[in-house]
N, C-alpha and C. Protein backbone atom coordinates (compact mmCIF):
# COMPACT_ATOMS: atom_id res chain seq x y z
N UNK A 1 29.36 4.20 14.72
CA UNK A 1 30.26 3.30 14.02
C UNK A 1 30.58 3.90 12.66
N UNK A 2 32.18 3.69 12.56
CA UNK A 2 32.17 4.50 11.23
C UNK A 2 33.15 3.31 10.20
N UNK A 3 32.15 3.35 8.94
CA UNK A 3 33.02 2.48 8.09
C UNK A 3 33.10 2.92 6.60
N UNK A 4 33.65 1.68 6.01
CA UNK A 4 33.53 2.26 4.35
C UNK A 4 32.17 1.57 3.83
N UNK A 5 31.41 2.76 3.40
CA UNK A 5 29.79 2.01 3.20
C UNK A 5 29.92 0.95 1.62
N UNK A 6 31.20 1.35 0.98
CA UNK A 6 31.08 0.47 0.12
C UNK A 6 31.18 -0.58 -0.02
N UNK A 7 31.75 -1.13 0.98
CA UNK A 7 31.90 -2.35 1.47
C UNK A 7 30.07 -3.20 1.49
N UNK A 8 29.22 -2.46 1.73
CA UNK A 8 28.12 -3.09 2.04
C UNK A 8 27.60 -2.74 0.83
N UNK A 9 25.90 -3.32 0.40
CA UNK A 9 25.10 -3.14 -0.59
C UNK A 9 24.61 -1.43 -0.05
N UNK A 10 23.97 -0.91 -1.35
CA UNK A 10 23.31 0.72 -0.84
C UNK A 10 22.10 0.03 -0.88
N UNK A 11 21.48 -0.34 0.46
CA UNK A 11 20.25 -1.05 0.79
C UNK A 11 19.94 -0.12 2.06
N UNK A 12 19.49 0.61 2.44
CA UNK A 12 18.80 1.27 3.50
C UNK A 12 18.11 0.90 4.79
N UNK A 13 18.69 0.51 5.66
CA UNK A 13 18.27 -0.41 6.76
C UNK A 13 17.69 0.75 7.82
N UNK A 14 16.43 1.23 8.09
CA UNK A 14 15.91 1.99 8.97
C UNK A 14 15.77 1.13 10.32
N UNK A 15 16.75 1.72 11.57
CA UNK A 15 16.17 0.80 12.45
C UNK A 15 15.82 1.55 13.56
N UNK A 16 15.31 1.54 14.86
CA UNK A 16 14.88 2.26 15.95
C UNK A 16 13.30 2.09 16.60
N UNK A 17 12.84 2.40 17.94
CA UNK A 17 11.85 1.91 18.23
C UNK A 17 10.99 2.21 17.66
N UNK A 18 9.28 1.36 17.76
CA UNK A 18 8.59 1.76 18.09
C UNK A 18 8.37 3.47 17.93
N UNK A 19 7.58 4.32 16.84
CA UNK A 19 7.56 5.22 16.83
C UNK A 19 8.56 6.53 16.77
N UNK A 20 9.38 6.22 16.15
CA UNK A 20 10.68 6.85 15.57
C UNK A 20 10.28 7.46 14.32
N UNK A 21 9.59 7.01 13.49
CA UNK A 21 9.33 7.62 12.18
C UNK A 21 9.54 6.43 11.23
N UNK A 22 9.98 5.16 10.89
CA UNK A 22 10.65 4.66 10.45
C UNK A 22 9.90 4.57 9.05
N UNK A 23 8.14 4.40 9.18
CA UNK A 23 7.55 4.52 7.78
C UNK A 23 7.66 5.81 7.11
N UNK A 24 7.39 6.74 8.04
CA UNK A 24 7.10 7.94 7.60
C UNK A 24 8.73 8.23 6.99
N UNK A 25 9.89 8.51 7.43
CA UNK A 25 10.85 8.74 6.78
C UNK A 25 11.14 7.69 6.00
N UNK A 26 10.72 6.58 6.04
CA UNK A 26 11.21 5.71 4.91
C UNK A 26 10.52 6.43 3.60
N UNK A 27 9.56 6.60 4.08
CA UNK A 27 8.33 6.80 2.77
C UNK A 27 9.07 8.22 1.87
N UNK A 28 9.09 9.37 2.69
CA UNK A 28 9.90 10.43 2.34
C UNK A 28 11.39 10.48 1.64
N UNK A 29 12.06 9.20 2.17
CA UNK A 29 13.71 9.16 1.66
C UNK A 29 13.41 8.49 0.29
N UNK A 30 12.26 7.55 0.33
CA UNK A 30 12.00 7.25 -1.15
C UNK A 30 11.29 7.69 -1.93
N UNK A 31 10.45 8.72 -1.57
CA UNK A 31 10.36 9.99 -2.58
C UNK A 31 11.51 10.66 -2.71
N UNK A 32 12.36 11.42 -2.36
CA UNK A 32 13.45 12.04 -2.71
C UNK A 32 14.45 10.98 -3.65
N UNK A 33 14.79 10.36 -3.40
CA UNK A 33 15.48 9.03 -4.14
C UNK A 33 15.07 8.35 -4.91
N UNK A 34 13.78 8.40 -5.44
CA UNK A 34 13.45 7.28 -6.19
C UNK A 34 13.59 5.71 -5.75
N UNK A 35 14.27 5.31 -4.75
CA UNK A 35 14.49 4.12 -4.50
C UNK A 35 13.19 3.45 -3.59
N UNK A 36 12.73 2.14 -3.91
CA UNK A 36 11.90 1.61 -3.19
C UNK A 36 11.98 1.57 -1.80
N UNK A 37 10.91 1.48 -1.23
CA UNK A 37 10.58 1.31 0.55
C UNK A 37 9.90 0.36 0.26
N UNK A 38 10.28 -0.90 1.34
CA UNK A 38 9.74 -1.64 1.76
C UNK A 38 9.44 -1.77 3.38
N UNK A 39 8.12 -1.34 3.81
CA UNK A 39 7.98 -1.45 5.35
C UNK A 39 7.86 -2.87 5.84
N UNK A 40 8.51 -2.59 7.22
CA UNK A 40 8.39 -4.14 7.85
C UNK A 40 6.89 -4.86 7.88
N UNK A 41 5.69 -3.66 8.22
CA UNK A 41 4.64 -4.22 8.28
C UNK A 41 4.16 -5.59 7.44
N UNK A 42 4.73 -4.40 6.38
CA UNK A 42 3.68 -5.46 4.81
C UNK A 42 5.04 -6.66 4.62
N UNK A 43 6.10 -6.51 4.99
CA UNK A 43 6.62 -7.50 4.98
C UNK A 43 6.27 -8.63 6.00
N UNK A 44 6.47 -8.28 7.50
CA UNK A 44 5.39 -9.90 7.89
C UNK A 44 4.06 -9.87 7.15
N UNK A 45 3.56 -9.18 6.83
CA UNK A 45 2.14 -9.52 6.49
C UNK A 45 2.27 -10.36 4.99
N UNK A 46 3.53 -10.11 4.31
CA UNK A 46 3.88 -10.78 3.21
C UNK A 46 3.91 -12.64 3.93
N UNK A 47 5.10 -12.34 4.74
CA UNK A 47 5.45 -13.50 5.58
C UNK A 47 4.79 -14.59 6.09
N UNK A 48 3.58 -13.76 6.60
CA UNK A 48 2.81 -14.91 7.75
C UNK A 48 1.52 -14.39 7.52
N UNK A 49 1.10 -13.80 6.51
CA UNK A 49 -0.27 -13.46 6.12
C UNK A 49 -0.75 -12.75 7.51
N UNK A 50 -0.67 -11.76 8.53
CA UNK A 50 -1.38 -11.21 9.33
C UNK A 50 -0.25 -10.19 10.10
N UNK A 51 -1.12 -9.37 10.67
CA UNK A 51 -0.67 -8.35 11.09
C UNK A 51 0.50 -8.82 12.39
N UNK A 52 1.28 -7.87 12.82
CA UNK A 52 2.27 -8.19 14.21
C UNK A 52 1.16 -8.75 15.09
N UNK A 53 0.40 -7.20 15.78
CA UNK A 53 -0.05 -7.78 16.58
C UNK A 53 -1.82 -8.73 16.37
N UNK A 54 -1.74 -8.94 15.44
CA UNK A 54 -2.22 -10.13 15.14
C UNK A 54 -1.66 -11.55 15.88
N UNK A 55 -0.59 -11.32 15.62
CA UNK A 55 0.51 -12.58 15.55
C UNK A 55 0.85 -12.47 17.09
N UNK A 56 0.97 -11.10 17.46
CA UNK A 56 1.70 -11.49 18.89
C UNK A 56 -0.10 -11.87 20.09
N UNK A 57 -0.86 -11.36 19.20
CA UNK A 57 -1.98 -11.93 20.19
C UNK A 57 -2.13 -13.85 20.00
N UNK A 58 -1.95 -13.78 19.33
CA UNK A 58 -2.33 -15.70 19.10
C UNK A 58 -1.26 -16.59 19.74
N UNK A 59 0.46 -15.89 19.26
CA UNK A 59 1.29 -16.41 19.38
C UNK A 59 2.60 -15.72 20.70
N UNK A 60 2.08 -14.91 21.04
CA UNK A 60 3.10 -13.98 21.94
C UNK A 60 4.43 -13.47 20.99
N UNK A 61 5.37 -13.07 22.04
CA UNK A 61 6.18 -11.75 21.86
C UNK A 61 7.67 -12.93 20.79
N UNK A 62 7.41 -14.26 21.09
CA UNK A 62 8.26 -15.22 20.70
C UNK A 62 7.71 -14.90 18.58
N UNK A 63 6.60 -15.05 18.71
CA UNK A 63 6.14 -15.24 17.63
C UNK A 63 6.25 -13.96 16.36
N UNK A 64 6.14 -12.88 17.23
CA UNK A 64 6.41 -11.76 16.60
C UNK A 64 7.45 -11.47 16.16
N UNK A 65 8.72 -11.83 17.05
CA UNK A 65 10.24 -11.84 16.83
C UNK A 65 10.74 -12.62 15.60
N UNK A 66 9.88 -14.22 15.58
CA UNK A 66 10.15 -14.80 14.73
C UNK A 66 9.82 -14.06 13.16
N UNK A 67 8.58 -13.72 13.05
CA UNK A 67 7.76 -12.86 12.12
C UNK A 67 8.82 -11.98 11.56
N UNK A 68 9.11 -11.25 12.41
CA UNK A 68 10.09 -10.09 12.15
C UNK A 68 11.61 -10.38 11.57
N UNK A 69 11.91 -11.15 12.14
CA UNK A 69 13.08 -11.96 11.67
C UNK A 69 13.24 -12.15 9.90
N UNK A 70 12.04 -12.62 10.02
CA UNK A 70 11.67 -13.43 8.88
C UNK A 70 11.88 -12.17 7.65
N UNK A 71 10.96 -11.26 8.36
CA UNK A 71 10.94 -9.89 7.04
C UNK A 71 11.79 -9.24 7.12
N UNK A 72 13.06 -9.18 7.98
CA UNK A 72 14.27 -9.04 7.86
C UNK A 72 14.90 -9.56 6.52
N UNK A 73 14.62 -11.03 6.66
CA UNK A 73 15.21 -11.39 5.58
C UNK A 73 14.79 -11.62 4.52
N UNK A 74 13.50 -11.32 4.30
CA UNK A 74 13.41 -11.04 2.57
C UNK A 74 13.34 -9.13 2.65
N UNK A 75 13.35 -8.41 3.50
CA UNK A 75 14.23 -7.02 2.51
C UNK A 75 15.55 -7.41 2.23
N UNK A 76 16.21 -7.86 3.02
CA UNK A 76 17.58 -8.09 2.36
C UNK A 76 18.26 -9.00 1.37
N UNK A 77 17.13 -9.24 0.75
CA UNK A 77 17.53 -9.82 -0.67
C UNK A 77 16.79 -9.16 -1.70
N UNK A 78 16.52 -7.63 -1.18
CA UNK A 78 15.69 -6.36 -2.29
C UNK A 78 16.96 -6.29 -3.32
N UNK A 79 16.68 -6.24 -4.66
CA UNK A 79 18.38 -5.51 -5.27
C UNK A 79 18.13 -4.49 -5.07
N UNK A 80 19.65 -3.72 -4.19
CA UNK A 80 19.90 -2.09 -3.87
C UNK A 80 19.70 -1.40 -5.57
N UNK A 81 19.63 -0.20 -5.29
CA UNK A 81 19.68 0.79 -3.84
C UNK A 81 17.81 0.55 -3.61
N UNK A 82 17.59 0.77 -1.97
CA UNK A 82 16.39 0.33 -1.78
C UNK A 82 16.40 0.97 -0.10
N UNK A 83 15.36 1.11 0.47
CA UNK A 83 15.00 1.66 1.59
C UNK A 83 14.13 0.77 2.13
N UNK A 84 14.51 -0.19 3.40
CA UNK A 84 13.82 -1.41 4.25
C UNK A 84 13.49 -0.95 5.88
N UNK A 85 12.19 -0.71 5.67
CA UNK A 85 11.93 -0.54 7.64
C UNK A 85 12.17 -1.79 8.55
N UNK A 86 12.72 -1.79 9.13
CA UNK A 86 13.10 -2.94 10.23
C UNK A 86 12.68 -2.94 11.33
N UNK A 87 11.75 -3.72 12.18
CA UNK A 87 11.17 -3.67 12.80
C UNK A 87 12.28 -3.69 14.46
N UNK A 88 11.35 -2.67 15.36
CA UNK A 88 12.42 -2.27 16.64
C UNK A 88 12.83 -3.10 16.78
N UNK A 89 12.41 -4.38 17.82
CA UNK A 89 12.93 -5.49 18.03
C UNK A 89 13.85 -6.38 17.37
N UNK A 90 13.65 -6.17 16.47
CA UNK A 90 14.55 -7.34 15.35
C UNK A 90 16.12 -7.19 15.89
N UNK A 91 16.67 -5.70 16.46
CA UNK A 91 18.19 -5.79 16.94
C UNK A 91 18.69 -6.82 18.29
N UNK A 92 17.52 -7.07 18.63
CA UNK A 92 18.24 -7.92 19.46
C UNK A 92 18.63 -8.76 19.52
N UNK A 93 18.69 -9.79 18.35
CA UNK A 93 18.87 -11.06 17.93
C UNK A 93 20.37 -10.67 17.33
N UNK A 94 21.08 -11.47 17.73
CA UNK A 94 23.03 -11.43 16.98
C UNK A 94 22.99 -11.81 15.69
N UNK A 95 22.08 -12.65 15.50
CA UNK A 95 22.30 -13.21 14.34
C UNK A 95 21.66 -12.03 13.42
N UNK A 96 20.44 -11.42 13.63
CA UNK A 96 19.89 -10.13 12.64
C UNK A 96 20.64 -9.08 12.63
N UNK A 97 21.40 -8.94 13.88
CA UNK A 97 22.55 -7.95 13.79
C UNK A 97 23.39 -8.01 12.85
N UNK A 98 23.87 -9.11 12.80
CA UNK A 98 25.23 -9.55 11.95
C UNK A 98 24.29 -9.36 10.19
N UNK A 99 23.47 -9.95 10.51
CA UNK A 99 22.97 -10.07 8.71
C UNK A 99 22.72 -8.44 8.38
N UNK A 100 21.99 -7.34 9.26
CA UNK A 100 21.74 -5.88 8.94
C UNK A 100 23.64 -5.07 8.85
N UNK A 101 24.56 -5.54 9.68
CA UNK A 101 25.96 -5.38 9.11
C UNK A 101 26.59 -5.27 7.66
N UNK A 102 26.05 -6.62 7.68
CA UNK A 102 26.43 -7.19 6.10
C UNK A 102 25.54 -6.61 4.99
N UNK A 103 24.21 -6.45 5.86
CA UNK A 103 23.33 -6.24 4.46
C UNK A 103 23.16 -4.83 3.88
N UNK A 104 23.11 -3.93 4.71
CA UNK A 104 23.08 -2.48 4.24
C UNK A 104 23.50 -1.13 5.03
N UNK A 105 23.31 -0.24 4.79
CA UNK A 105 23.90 0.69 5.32
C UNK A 105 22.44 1.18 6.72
N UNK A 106 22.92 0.94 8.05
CA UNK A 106 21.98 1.21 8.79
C UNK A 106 21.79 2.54 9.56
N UNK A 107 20.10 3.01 9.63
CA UNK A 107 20.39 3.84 9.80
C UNK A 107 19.34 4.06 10.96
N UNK A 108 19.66 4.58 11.81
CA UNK A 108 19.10 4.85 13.48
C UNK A 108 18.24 6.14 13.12
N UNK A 109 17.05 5.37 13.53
CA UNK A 109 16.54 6.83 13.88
C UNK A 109 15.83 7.16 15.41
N UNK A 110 16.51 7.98 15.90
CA UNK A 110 16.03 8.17 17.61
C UNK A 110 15.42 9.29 17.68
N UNK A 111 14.26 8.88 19.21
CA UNK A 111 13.56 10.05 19.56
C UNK A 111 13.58 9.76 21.07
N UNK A 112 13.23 10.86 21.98
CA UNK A 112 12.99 10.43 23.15
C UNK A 112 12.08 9.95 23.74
N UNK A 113 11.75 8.39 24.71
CA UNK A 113 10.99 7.61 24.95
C UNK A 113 9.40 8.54 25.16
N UNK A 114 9.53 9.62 25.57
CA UNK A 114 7.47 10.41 25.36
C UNK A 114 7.34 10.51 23.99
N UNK A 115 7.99 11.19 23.17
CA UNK A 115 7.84 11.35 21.85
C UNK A 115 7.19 9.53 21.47
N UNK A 116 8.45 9.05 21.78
CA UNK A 116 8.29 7.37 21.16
C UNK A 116 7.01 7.03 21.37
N UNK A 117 6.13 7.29 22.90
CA UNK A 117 5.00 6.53 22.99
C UNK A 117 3.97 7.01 22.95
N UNK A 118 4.23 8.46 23.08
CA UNK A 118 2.81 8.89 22.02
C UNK A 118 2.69 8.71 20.61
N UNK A 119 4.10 8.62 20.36
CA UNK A 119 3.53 8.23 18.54
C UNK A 119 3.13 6.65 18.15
N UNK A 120 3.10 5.82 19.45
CA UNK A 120 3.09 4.21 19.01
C UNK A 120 2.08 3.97 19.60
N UNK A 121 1.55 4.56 20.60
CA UNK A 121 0.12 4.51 20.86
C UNK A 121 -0.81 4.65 20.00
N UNK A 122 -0.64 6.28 19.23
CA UNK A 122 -1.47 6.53 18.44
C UNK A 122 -1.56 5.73 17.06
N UNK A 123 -0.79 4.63 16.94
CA UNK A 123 -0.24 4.26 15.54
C UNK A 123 -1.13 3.10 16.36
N UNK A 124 -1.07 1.97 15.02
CA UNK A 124 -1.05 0.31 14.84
C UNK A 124 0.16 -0.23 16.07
N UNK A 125 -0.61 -0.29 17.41
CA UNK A 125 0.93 -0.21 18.09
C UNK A 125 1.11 -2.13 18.73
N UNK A 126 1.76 -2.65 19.75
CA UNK A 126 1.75 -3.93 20.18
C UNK A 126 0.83 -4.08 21.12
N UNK A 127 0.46 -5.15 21.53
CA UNK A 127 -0.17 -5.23 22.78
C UNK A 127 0.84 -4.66 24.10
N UNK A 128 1.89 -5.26 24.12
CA UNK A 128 2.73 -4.59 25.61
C UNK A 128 2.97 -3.23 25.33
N UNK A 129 1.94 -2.34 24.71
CA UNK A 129 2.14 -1.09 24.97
C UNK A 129 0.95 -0.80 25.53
N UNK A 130 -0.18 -1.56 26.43
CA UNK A 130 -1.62 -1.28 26.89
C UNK A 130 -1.74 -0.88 27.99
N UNK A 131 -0.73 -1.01 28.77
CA UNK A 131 -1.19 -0.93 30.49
C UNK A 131 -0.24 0.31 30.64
N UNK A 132 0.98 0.07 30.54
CA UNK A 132 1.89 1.49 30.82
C UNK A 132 2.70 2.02 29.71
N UNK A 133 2.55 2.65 28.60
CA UNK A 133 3.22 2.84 27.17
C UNK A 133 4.72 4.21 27.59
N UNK A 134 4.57 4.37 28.66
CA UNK A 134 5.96 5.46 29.14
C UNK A 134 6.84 4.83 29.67
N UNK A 135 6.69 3.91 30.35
CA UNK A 135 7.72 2.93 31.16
C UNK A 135 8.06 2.00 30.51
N UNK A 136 7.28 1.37 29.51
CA UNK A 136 8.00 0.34 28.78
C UNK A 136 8.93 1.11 27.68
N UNK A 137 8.08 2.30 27.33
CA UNK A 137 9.06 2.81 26.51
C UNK A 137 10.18 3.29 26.74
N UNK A 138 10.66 4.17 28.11
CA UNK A 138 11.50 4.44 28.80
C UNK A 138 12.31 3.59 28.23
N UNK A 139 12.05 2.18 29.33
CA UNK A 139 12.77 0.97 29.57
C UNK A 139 13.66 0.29 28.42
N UNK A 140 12.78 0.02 27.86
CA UNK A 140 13.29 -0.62 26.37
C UNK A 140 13.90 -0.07 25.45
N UNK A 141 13.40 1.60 25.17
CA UNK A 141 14.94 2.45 24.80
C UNK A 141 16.11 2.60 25.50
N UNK A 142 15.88 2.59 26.63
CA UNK A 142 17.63 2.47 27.03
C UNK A 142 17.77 1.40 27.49
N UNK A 143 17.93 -0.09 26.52
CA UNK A 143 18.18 -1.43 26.58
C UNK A 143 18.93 -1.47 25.38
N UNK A 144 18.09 -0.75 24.03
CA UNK A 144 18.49 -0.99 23.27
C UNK A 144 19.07 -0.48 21.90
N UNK A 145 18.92 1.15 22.92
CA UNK A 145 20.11 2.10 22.34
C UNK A 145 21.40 1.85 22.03
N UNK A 146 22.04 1.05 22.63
CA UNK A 146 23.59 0.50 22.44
C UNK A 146 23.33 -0.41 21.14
N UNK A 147 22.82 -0.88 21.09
CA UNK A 147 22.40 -2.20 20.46
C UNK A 147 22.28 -1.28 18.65
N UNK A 148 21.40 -0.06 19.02
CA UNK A 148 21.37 0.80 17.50
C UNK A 148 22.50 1.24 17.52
N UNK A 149 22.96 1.85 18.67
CA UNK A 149 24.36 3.01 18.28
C UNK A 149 25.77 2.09 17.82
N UNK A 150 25.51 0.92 17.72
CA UNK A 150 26.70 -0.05 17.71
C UNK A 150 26.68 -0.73 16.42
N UNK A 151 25.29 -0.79 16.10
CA UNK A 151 24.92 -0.75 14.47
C UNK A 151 25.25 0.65 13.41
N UNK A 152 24.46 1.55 14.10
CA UNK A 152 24.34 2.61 13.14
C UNK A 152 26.05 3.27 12.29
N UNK A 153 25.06 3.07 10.94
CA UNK A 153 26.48 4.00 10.11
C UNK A 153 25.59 5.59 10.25
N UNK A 154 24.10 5.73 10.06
CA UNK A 154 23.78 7.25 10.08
C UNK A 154 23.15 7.40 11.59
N UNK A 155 23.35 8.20 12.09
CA UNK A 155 22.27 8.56 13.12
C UNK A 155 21.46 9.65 13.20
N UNK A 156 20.15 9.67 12.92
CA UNK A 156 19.19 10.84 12.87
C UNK A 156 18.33 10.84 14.14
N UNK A 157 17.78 12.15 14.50
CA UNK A 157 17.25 12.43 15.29
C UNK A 157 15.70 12.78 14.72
N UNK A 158 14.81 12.21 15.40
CA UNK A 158 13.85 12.14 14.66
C UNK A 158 12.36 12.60 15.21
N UNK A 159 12.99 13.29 16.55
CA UNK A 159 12.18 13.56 17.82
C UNK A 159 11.90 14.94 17.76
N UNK A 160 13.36 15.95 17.56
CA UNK A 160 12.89 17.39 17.19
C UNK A 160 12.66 17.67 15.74
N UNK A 161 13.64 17.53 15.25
CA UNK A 161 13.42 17.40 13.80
C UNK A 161 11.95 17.27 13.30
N UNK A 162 11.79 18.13 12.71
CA UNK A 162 10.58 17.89 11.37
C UNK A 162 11.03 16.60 10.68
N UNK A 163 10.40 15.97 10.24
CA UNK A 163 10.89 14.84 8.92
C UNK A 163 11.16 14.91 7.82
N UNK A 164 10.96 16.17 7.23
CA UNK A 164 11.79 16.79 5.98
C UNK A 164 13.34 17.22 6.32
N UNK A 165 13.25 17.48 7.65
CA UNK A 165 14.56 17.75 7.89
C UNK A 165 15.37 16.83 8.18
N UNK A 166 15.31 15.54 8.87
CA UNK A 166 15.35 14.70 9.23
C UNK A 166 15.95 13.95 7.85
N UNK A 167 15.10 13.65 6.48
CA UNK A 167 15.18 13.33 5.69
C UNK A 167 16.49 13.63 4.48
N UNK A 168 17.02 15.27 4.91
CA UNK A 168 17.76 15.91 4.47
C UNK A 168 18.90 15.26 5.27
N UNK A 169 18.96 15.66 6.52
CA UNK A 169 20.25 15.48 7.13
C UNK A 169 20.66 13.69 7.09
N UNK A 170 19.97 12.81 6.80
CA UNK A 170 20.28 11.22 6.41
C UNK A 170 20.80 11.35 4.72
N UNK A 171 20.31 12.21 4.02
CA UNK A 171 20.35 12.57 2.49
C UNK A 171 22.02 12.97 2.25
N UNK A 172 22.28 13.64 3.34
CA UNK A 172 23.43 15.01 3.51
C UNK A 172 24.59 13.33 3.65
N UNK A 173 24.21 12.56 5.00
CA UNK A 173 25.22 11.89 5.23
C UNK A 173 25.40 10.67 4.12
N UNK A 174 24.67 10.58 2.92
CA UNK A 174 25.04 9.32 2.31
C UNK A 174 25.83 10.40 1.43
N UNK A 175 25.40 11.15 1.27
CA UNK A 175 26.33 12.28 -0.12
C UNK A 175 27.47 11.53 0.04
N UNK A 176 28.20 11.76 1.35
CA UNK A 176 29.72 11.37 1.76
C UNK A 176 29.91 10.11 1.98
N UNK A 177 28.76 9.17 1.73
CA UNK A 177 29.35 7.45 2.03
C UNK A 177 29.65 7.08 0.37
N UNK A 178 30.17 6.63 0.16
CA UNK A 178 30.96 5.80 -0.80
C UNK A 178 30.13 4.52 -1.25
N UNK A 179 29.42 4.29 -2.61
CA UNK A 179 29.38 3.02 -2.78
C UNK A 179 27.66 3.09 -3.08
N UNK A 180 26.79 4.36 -2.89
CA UNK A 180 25.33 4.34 -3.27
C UNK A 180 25.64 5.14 -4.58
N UNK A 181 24.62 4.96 -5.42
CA UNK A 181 24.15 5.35 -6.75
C UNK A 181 24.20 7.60 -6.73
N UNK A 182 24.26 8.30 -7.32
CA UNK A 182 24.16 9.40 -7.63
C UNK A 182 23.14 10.01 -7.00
N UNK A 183 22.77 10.53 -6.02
CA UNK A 183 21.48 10.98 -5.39
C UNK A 183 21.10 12.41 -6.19
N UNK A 184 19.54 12.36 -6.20
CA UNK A 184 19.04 13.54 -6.80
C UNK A 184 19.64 14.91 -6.17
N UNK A 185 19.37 15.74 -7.20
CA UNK A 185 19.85 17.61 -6.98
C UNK A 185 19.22 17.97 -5.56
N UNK A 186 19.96 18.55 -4.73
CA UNK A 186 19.45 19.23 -3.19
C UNK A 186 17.80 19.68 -3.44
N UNK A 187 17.90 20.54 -4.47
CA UNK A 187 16.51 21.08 -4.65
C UNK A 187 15.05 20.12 -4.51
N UNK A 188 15.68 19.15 -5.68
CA UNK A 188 14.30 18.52 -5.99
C UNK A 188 14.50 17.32 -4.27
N UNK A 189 15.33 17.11 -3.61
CA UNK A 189 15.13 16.66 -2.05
C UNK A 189 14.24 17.35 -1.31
N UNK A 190 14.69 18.63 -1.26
CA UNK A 190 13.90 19.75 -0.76
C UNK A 190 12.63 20.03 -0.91
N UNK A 191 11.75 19.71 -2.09
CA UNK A 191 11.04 19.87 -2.75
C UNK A 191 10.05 18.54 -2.24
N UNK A 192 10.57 17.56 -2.86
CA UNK A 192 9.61 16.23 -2.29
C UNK A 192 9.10 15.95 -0.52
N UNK A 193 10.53 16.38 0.26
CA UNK A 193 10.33 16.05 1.70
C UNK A 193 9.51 17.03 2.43
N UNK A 194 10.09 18.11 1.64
CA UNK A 194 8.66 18.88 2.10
C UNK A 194 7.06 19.36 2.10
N UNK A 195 7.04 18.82 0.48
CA UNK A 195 5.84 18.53 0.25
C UNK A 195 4.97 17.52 0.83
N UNK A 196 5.98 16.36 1.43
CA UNK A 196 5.65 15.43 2.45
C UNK A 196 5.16 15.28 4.03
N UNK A 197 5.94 16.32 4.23
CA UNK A 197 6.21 16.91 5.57
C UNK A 197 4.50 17.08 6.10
């Protein structure tokens, strides 16, 4: 999707499954930028005092959505410019769609479903990733790939890519969007993401 980003706030909407990178490059784009990251985690945990799957064990997959929802909407009342992890799920709801539209400039980050579930396994991952973590992942990325690609103003690849690189080429595409603050010198980008890396 291609628009005029000035139209929206320079608020940084990271979205994509489950093991995409979304902390890790969040964390990196706001070292290079100076601009705050706020991860979805600590945002439900702001929300509802406990972890996802905290929440989705007590309360199921209803409860988590809600959770998520929720920390949707207090990043998007961060004052820009600012960098917000959004939790995978949260795109499926129209109504979070429409508010991540309005609210910032979004940005996809994809990998392919093995990449995805070895990295969400090994992470803080959900319970419905316990019994088969390749097939759900499969599955549920191509459900809700349309759903990012129909959102996304950037799209990064986040599967081959190193995350310094990764970090650069999302860096490269705001240069040319209209409507964010002055981004730091190539060098000192270069410098932070890779020291990160």
């Amino acid at each position: 999707m291609t628009r005029d980003a000035s139209e929206v706030p320079c608020r940084l909407l990271l979205v994509g499954m489950m093991g995409s990178g979304k902390s890790t490059i969040g964390r990196l784009l706001a070292d290079a930028t100076g601009w705050p990251y706020l991860d979805n985690d600590e945002l439900v945990a702001r929300t509802r005092g406990a972890t996802s799957r905290a929440i989705a064990e007590r309360g199921g997959t209803e409860a988590v959505r809600a959770a998520e929802s929720a920390a949707l909407a207090i990043g998007l009342t961060q004052e820009p410019p600012c960098i917000i992890g959004v939790a995978a799920g949260t795109v499926l709801d129209p109504e979070n769609r429409a508010r991540m539209r309005d609210g910032g400039i979004v940005v996809w980050l994809d990998a392919d479903p093995l990449t995805l579930a070895t990295r969400a396994v090994g992470g803080a991952h959900r319970p419905w990733l316990d019994d088969d973590p390749k097939s759900w992942m499969r599955a549920t990325a191509e459900r809700r790939a349309p759903l990012y690609a129909e959102l996304a103003d950037i799209h990064a690849d986040t599967g081959s890519a190193r995350p310094s690189g990764s970090v650069r080429a999302i860096i490269h595409r705001l240069d040319e969007l209209a409507g964010c603050p002055r981004l730091p010198r190539r060098d000192a980008i270069s410098t932070a993401s890779e020291a990160s890396s």
